[in-house]
Protein backbone atom coordinates (compact mmCIF):
# COMPACT_ATOMS: atom_id res chain seq x y z
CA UNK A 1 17.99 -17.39 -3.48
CA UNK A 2 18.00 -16.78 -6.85
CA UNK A 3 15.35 -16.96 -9.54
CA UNK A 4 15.75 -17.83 -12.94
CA UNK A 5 12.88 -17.75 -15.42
CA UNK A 6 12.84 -19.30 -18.62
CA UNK A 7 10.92 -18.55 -22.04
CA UNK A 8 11.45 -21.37 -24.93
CA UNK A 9 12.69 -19.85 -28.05
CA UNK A 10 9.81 -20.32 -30.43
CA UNK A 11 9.39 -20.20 -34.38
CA UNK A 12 6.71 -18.28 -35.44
CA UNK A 13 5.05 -20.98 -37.16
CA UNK A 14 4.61 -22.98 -33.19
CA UNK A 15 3.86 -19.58 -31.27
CA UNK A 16 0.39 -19.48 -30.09
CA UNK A 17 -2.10 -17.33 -27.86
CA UNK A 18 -2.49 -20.36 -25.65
CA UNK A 19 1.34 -20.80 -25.89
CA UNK A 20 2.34 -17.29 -24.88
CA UNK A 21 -0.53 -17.15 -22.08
CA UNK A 22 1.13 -20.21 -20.41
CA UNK A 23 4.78 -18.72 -21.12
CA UNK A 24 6.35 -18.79 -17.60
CA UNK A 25 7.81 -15.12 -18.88
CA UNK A 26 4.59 -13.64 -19.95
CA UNK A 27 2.82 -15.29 -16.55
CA UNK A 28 5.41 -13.54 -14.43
CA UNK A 29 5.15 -10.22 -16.23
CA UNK A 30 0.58 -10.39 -15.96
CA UNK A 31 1.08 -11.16 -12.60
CA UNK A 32 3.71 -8.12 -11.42
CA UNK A 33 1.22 -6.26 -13.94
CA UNK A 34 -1.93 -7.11 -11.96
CA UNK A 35 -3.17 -8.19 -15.82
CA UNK A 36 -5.99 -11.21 -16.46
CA UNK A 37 -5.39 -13.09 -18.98
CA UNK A 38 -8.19 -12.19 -20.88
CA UNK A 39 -7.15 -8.75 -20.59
CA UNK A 40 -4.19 -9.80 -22.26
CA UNK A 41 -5.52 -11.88 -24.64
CA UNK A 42 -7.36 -9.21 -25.91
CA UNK A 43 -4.65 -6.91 -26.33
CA UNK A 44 -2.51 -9.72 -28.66
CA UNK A 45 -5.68 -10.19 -30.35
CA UNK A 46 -5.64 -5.68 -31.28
CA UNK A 47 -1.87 -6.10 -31.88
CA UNK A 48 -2.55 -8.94 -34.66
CA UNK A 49 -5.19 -6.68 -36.16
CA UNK A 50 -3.58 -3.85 -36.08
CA UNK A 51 -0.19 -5.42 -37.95
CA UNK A 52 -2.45 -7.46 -40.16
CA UNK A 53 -3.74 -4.03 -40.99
CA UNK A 54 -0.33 -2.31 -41.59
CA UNK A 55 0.67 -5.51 -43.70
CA UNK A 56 -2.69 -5.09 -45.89
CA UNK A 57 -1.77 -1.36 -46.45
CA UNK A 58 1.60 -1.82 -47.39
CA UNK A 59 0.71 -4.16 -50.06
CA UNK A 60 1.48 -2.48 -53.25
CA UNK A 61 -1.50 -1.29 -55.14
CA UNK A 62 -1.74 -2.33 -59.06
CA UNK A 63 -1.30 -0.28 -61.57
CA UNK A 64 -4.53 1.14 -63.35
CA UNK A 65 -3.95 -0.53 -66.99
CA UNK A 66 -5.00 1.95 -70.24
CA UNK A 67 -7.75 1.16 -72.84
């Protein structure tokens, strides 16, 4: 028997934590994983501070203007 699994192709704009929780993908992976899903919703919750951080730090800093 064979077993196919399939994840929707979503924009960014429709991808949610409640969305990717419920993926059948991400569901298979948790449970081979032995991870809850809060577990895991905390860890996409670090990963979107984290590059929220790295996006805040790469934001060019102004230029100091002369009196």
């Amino acid at each position: 028997m064979e077993m196919v699994t399939v994840m929707c192709a979503l924009t960014s704009s429709t991808l949610t934590l409640a969305g990717l929780l419920q993926d059948p993908l991400v569901q298979l992976v948790m449970r081979s994983d032995k991870v809850s899903e809060s577990d895991h919703s905390e860890l996409l919750h670090r990963v979107k501070d984290t590059l929220t951080a790295r996006t805040v730090a790469a934001q060019p800093k102004p230029l100091p203007v002369a009196v």
